[in-house]
Structures are given as structure tokens and as C-alpha cells.
N, C-alpha and C. Protein backbone atom coordinates (compact mmCIF):
# COMPACT_ATOMS: atom_id res chain seq x y z
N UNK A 1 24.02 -67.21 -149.01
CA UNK A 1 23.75 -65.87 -148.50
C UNK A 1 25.07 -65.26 -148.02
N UNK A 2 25.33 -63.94 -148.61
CA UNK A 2 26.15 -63.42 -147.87
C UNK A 2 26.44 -62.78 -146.75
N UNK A 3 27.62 -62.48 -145.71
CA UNK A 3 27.17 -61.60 -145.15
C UNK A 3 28.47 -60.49 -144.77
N UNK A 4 26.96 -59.50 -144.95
CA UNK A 4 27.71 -57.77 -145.67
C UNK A 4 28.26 -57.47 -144.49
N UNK A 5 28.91 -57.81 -143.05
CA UNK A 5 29.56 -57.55 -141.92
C UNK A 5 30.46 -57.80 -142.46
N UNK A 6 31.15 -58.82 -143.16
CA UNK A 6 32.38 -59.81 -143.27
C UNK A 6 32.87 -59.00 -144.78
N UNK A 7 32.14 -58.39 -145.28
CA UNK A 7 32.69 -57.55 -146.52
C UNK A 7 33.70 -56.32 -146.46
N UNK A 8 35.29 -56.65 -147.19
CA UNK A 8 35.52 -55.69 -146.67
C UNK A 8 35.84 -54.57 -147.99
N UNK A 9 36.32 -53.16 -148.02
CA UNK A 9 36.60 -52.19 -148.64
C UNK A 9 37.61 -51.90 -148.97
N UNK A 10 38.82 -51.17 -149.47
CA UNK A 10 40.19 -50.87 -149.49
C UNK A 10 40.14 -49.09 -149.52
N UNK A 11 40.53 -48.82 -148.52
CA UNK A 11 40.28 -47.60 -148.25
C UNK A 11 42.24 -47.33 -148.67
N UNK A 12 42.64 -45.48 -148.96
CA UNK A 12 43.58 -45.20 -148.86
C UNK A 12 43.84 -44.39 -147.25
N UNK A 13 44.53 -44.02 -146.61
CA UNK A 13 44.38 -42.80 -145.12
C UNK A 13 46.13 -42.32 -144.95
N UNK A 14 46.43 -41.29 -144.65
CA UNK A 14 47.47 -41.07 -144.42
C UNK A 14 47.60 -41.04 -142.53
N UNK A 15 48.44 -41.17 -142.47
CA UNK A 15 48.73 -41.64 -141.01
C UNK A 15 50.40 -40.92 -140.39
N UNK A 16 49.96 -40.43 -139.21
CA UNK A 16 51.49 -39.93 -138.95
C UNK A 16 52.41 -40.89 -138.72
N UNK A 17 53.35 -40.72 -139.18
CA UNK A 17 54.76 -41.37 -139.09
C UNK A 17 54.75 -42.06 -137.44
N UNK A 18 54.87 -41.51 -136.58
CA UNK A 18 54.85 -41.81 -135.09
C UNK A 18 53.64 -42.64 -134.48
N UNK A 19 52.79 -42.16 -135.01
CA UNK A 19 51.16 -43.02 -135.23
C UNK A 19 51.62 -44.47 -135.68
N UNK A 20 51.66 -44.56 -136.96
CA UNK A 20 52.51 -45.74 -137.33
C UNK A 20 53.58 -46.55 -137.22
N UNK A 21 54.17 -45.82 -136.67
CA UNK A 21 55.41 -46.54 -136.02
C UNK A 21 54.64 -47.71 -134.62
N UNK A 22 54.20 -46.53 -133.75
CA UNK A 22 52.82 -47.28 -132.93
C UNK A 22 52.28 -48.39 -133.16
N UNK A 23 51.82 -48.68 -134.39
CA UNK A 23 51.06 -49.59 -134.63
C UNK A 23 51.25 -50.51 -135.21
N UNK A 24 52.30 -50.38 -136.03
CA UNK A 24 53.29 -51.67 -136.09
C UNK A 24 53.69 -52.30 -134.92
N UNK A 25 54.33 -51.53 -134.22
CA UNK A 25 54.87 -51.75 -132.65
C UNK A 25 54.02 -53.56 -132.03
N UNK A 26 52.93 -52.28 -131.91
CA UNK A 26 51.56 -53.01 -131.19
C UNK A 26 51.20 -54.04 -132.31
N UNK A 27 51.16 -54.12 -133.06
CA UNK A 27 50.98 -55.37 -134.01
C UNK A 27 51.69 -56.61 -134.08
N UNK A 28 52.86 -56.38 -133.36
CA UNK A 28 54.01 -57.12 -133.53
C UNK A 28 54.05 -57.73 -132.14
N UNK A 29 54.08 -57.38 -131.37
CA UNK A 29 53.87 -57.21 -129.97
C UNK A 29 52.42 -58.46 -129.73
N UNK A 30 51.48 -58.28 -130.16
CA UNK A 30 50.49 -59.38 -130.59
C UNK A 30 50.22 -60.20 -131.44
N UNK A 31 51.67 -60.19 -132.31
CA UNK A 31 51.31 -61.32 -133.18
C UNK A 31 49.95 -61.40 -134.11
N UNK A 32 50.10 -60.23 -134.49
CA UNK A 32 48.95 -59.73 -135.46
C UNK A 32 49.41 -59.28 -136.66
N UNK A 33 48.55 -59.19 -137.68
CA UNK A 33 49.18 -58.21 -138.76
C UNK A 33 48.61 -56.97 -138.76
N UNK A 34 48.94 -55.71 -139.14
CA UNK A 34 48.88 -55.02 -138.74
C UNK A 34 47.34 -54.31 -139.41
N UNK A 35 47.25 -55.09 -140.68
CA UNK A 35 45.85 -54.80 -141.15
C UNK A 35 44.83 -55.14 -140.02
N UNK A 36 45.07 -56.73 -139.12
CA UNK A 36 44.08 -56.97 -138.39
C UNK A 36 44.02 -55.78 -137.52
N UNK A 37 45.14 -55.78 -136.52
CA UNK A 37 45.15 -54.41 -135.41
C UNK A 37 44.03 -53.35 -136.16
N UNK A 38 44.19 -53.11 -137.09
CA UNK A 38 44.01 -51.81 -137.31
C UNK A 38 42.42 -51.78 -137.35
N UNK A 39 41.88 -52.80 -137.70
CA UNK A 39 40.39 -53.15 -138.42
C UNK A 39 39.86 -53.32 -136.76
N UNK A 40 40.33 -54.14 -135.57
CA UNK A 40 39.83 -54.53 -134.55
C UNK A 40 39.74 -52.90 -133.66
N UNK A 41 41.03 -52.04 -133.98
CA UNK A 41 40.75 -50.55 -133.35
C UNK A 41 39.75 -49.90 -133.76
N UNK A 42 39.38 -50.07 -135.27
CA UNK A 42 38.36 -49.23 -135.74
C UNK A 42 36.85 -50.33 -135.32
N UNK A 43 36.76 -51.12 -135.24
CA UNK A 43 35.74 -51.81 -134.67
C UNK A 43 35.30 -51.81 -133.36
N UNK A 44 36.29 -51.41 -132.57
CA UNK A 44 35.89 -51.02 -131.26
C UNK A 44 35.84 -50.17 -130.96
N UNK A 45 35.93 -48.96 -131.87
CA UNK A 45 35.57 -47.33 -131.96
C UNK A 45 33.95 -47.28 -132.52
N UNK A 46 34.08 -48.03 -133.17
CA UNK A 46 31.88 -48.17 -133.88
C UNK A 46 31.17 -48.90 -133.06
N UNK A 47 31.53 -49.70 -132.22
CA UNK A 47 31.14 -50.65 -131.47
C UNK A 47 31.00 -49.77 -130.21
N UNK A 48 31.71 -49.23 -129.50
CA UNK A 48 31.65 -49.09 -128.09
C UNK A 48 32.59 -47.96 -127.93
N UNK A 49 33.83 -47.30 -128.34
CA UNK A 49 34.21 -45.92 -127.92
C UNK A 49 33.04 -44.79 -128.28
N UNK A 50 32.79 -44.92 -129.75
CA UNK A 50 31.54 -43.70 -130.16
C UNK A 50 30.86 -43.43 -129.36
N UNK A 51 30.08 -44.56 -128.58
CA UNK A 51 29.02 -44.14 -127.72
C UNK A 51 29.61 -44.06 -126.03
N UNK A 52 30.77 -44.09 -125.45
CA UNK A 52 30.95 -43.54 -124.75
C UNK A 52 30.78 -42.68 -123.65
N UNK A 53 31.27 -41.14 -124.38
CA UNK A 53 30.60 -39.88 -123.89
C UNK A 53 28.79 -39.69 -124.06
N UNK A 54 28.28 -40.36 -124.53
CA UNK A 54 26.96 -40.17 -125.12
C UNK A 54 25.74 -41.23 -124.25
N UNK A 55 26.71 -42.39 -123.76
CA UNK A 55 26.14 -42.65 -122.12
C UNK A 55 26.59 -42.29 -121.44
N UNK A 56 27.41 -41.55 -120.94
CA UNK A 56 28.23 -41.48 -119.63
C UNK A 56 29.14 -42.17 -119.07
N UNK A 57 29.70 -42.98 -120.11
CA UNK A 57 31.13 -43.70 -119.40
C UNK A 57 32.05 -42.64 -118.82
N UNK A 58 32.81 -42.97 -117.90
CA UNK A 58 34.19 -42.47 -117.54
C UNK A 58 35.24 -43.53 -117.10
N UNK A 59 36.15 -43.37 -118.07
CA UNK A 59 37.72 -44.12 -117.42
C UNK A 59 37.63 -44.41 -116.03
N UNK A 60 37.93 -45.66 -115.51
CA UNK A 60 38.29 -45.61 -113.80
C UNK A 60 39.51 -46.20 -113.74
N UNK A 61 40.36 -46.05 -112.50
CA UNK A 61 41.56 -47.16 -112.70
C UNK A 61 40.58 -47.95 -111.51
N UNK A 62 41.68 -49.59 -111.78
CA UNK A 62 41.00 -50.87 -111.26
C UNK A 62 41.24 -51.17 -109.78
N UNK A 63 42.19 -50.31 -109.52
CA UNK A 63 42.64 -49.64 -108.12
C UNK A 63 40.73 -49.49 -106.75
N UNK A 64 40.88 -48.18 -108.29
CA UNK A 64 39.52 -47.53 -106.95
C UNK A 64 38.70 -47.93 -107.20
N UNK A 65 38.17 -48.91 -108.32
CA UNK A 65 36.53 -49.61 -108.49
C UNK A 65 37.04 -50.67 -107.16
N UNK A 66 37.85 -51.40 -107.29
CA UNK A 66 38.12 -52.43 -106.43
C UNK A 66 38.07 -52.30 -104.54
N UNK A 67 38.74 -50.93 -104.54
CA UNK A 67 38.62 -50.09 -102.91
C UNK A 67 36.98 -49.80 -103.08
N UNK A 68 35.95 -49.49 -103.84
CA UNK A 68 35.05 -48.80 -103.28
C UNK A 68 34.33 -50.10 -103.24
N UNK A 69 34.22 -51.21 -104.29
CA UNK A 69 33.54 -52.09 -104.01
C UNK A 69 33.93 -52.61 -102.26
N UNK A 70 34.91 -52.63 -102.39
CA UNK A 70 35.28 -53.93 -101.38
C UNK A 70 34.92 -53.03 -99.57
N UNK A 71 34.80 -51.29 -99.70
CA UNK A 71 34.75 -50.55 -98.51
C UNK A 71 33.16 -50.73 -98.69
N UNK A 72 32.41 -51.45 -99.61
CA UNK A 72 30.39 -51.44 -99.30
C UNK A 72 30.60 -52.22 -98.72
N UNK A 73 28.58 -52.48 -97.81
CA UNK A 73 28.21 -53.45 -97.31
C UNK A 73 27.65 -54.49 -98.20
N UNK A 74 27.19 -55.48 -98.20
CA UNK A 74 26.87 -56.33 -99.07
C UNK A 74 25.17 -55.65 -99.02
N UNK A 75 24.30 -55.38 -98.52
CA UNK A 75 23.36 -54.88 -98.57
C UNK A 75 23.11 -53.10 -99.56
N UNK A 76 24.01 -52.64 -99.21
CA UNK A 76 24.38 -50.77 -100.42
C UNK A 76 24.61 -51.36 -101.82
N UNK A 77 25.44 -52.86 -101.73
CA UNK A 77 25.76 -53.43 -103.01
C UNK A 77 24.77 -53.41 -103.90
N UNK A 78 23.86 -54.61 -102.98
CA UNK A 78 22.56 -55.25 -103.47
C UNK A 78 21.60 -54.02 -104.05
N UNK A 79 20.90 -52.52 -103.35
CA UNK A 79 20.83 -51.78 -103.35
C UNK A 79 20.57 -50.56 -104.29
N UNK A 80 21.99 -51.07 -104.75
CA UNK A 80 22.78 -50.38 -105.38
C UNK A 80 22.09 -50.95 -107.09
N UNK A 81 23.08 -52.03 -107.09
CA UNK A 81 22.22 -53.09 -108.26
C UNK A 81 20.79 -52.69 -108.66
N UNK A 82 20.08 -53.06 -107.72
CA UNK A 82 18.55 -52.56 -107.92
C UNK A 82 18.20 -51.40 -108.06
N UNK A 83 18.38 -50.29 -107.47
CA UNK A 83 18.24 -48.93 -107.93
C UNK A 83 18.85 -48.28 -108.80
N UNK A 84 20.09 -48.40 -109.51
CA UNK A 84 20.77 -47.57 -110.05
C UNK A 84 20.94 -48.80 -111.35
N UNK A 85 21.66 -49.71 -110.96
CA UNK A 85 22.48 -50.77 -112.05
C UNK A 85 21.91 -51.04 -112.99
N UNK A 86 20.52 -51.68 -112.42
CA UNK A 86 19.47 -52.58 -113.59
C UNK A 86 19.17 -51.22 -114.50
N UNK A 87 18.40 -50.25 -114.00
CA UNK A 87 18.36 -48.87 -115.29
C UNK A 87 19.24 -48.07 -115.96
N UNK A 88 20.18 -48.37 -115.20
CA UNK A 88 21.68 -47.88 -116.41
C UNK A 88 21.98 -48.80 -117.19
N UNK A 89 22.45 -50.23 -116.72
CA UNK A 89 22.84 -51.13 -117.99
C UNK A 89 21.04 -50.93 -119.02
N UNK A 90 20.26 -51.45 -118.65
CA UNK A 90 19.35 -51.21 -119.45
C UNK A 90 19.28 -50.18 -120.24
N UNK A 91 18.86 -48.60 -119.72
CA UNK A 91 19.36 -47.54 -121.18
C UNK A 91 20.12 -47.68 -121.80
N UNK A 92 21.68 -47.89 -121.53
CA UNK A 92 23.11 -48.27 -122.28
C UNK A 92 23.07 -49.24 -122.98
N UNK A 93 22.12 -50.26 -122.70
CA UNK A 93 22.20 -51.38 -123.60
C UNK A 93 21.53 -50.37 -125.11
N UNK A 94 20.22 -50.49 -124.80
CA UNK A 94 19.15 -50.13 -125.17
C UNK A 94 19.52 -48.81 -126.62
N UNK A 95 20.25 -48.40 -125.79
CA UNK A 95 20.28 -46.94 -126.54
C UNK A 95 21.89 -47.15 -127.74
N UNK A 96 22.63 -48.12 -127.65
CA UNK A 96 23.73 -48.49 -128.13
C UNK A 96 23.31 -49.84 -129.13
N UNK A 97 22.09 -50.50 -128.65
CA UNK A 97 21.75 -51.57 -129.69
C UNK A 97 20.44 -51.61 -130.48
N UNK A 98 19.21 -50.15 -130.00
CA UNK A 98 18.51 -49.96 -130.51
C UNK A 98 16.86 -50.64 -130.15
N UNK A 99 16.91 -51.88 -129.42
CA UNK A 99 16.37 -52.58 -129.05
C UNK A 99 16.94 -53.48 -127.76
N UNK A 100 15.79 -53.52 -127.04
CA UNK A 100 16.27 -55.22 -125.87
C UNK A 100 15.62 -56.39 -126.24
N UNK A 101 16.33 -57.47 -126.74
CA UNK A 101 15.78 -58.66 -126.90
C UNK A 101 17.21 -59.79 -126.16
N UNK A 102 16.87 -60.75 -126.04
CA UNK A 102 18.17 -61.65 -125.85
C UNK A 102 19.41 -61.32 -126.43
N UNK A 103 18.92 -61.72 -127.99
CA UNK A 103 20.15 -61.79 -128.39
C UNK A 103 21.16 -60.14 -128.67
N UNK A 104 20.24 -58.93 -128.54
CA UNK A 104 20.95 -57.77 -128.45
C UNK A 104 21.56 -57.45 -127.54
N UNK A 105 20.62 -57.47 -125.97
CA UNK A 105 21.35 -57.82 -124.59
C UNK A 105 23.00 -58.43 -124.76
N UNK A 106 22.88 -59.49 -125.56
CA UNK A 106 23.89 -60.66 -125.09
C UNK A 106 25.11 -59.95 -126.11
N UNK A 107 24.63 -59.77 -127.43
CA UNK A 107 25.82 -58.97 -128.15
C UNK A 107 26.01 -57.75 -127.31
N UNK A 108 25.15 -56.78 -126.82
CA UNK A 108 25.65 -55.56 -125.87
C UNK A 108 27.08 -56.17 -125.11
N UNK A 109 26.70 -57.04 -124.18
CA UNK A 109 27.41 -57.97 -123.13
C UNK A 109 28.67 -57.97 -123.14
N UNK A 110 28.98 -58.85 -124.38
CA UNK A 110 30.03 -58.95 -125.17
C UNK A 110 30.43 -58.36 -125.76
N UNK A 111 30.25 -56.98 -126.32
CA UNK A 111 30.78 -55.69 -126.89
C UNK A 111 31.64 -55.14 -125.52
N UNK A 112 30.71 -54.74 -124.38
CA UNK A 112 31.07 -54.55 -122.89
C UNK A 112 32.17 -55.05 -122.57
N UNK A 113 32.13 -55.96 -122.78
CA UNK A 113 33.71 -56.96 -122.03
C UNK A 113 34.77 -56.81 -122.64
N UNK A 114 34.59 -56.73 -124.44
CA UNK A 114 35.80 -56.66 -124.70
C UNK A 114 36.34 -55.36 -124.60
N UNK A 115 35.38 -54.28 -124.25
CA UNK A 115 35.85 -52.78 -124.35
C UNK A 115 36.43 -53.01 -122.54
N UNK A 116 36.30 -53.48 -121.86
CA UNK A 116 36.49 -53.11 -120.72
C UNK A 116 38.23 -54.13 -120.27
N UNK A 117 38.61 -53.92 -119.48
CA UNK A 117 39.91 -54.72 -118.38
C UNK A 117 39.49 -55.97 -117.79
N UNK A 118 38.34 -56.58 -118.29
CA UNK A 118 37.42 -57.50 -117.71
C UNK A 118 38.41 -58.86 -118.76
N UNK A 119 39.12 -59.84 -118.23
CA UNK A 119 38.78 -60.70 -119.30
C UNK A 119 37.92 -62.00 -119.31
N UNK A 120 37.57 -62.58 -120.54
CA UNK A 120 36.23 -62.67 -120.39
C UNK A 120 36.17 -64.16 -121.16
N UNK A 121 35.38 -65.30 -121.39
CA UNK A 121 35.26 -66.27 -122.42
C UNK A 121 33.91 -66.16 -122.74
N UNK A 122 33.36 -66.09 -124.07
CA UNK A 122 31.52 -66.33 -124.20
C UNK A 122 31.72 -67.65 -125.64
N UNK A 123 30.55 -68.63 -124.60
CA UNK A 123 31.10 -69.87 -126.06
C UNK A 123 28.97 -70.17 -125.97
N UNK A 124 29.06 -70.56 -126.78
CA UNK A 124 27.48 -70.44 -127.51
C UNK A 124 27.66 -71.99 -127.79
N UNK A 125 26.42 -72.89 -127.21
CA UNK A 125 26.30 -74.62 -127.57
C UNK A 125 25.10 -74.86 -127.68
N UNK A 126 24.27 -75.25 -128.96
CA UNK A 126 23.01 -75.53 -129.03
C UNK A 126 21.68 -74.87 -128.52
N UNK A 127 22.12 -73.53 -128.52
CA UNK A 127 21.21 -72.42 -127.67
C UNK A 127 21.56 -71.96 -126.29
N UNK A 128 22.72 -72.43 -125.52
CA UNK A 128 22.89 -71.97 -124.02
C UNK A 128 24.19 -71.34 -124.60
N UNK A 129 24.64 -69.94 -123.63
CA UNK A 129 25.14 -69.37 -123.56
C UNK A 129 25.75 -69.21 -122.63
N UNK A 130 27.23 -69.46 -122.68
CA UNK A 130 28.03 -69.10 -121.36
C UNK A 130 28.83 -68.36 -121.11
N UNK A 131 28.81 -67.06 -120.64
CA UNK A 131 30.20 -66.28 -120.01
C UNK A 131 30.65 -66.28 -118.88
N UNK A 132 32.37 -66.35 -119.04
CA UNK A 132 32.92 -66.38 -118.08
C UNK A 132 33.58 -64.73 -117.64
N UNK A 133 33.72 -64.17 -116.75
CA UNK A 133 34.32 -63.58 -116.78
C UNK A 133 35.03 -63.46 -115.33
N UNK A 134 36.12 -63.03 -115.56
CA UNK A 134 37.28 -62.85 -114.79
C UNK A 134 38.12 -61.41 -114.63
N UNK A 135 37.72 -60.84 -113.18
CA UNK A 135 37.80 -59.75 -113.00
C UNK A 135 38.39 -59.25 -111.83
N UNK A 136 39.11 -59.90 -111.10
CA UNK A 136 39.81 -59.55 -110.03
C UNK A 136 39.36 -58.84 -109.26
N UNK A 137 38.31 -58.12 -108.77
CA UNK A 137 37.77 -57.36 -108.01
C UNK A 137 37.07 -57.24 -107.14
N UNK A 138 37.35 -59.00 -106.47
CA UNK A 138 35.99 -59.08 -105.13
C UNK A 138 34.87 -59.32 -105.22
N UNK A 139 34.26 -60.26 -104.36
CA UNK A 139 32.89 -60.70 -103.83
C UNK A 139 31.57 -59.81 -104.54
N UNK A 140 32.16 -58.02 -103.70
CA UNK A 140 31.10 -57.30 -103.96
C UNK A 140 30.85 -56.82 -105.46
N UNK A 141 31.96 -56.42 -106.06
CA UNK A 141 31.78 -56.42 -107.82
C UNK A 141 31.20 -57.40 -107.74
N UNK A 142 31.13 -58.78 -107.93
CA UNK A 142 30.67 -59.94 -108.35
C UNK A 142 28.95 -60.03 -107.98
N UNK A 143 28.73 -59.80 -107.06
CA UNK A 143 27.56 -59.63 -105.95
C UNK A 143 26.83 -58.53 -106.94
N UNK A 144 27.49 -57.41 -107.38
CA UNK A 144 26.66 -56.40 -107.97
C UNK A 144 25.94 -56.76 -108.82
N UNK A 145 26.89 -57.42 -110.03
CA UNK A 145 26.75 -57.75 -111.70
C UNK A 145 26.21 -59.02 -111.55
N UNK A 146 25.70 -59.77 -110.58
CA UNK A 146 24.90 -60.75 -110.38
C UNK A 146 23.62 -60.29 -110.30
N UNK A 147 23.54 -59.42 -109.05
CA UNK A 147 22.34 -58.95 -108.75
C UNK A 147 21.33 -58.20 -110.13
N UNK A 148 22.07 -57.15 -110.87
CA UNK A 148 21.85 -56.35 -111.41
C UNK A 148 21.36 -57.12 -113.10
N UNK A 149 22.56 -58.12 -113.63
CA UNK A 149 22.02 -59.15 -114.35
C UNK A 149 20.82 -60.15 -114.30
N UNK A 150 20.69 -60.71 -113.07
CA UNK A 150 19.89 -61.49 -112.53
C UNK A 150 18.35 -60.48 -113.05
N UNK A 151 18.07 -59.12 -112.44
CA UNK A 151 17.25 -58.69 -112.83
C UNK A 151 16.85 -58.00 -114.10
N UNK A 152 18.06 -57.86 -114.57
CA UNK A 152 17.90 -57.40 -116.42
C UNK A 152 17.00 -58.84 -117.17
N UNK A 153 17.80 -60.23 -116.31
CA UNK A 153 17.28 -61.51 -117.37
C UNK A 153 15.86 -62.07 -117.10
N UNK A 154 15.69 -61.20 -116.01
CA UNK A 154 14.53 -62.38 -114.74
C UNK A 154 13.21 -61.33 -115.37
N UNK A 155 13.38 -59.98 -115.31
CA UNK A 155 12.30 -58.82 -115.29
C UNK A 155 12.40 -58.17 -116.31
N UNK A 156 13.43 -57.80 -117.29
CA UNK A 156 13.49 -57.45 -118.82
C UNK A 156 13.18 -58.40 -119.58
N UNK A 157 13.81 -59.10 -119.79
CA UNK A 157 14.15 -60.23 -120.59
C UNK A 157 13.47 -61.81 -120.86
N UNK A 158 12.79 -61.57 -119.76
CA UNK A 158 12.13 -62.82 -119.31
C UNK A 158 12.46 -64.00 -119.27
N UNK A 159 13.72 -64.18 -118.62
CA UNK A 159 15.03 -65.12 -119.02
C UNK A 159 15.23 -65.79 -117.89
N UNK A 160 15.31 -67.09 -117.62
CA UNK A 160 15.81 -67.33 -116.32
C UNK A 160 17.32 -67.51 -116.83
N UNK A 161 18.63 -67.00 -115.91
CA UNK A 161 20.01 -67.02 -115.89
C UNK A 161 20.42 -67.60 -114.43
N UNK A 162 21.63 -68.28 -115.44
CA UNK A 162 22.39 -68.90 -113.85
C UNK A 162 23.64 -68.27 -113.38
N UNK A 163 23.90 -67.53 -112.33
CA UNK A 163 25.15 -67.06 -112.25
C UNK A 163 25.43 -67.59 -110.85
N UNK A 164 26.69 -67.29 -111.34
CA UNK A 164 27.86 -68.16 -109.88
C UNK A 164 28.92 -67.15 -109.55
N UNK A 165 29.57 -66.78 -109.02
CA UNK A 165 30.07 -66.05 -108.08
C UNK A 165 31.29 -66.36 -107.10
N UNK A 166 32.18 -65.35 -107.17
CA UNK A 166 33.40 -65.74 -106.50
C UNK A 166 33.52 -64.27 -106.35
N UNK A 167 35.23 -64.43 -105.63
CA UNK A 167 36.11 -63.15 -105.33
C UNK A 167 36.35 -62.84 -106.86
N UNK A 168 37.01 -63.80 -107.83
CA UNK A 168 37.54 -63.12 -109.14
C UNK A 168 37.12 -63.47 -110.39
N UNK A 169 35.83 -64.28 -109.93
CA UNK A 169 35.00 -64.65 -111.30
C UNK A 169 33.67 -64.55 -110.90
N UNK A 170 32.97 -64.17 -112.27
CA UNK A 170 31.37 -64.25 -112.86
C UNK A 170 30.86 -65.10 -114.24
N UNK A 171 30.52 -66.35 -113.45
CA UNK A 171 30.14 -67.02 -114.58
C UNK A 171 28.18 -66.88 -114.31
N UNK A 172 27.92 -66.73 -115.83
CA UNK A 172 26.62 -66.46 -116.26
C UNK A 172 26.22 -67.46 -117.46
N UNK A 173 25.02 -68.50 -117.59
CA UNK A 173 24.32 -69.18 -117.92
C UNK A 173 23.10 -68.75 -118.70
N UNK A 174 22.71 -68.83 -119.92
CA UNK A 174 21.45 -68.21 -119.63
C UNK A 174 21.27 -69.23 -121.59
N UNK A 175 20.53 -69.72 -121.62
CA UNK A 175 19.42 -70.26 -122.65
C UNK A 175 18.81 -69.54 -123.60
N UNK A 176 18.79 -69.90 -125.16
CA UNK A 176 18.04 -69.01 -126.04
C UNK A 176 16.38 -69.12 -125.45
């Protein structure tokens, strides 16, 4: 069986000189070739820039997510999570993957992370699923995306998940 993700095309595109210069740059710079760069930019433009403006993302710097988390109480956090968090990640998932099931959730997840300043490990073993992520941003970030996960897996999903919690990591557990 094939599969038609992994198929690729040979397209021609003209490209500005300065554009390209760019992207060589950046190709080189990562030890990439520049075909890859180029295929991973346009994949994370179909994946997760397109839809964007169309949920309501906005740019933040890591500055002021980090000041506003860390100026809550742990209770506005919690709160917070539950009223607002769990029904936004849910539409955003939802509306970007077409469906909520596990495994769309979990590709959402991981689309999420790599679009974001978050860095992240997800390794898949005999049906359990583990992400790590590592995010520099305090207790209360951590506290949120616990809370707010916890109830996407526990009350969407019907999932029991294990998450653990620090100042600069979120590790999450969760079983096919």
C-alpha cells in the first residue's frame, strides 16, 4: 500500500532573488537541504499557519505569556483552564482536524507544538503515547495545559492521561 502523503510532485516557482538568498541561508544554517527547508515551510503553512487567522491565533512574545502566567493565582489559572481553555483548544482542534477522536486530538497536539516556541519530544510505544514538552514558563503555564488537557482527555475523549508538571516541563501520558 502506498502512501499518497509521502508522494511527491516537481513543481517549477520563481522566487525573489533576496527570498532565496534567505533560504539557502537558513538551510545551511540547519544543516538541511534546501529542498527539505522548503517542503517543511510549506507544510507548516497547510498544517497550522492557514488556519491561524481563522481561529484566532495572535503572535505573543514569551516575555508576556510568562509575566501574565506567573502574576495569576493558581485558582484564575485553574479557572481559567475550565472556562475558557478546554472550549477553545476543543473548537481549534476540531475545526483544523475536522473531527475529535484520539488520534486527531493527538496529531492536532503535535501540529501545535511544532508551530509554537514550545520544544517538544512525542515518541509512540505499543499504543502509549508520550509528550514531553519543555517550555520555560512556570508552574502556572504548566498548571493550565494540565488542567485544560486533563479535561479535553477525561470528558472529550474519554481518555484517562497522565500528566506531570514542573516550572519548565509538561510531560503527558495517555494510551490508545
Amino acid at each position: 500500500m502506498t502512501d499518497d502523503s509521502k508522494k511527491t510532485v516537481t513543481m517549477t516557482f520563481r522566487i525573489e532573488e533576496g527570498v532565496m538568498g534567505k533560504l539557502r541561508s537558513e538551510s545551511e544554517k540547519r544543516e538541511v537541504s534546501l529542498n527539505t527547508l522548503v517542503n517543511q515551510i510549506l507544510k507548516r503553512f497547510v498544517e497550522w499557519d492557514v488556519y491561524e487567522p481563522k481561529i484566532g491565533m495572535i503572535p505573543i512574545a514569551r516575555p508576556i505569556v510568562h509575566t501574565l502566567f506567573e502574576n495569576m493565582e493558581r485558582e484564575e489559572i485553574i479557572e481559567m483552564a475550565q472556562k475558557v481553555g478546554k472550549g477553545v483548544v476543543h473548537d481549534i482542534a476540531l475545526f483544523m482536524k475536522t473531527r475529535m477522536d484520539l488520534s486527531s486530538f493527538l496529531s492536532w497536539l503535535e501540529t501545535r507544538m511544532k508551530s509554537s516556541s514550545i520544544e517538544f519530544s512525542h515518541s509512540e510505544n505499543e499504543g502509549r503515547h508520550v509528550f514531553v514538552m519543555k517550555h520555560d514558563l512556570g508552574y502556572n503555564w504548566s498548571l493550565y495545559h494540565k488542567t485544560l488537557l486533563e479535561q479535553i482527555f477525561n470528558e472529550i475523549l474519554n481518555r484517562r492521561v497522565d500528566i506531570v508538571t514542573s516550572n519548565t516541563m509538561l510531560t503527558l501520558t495517555v494510551d490508545e
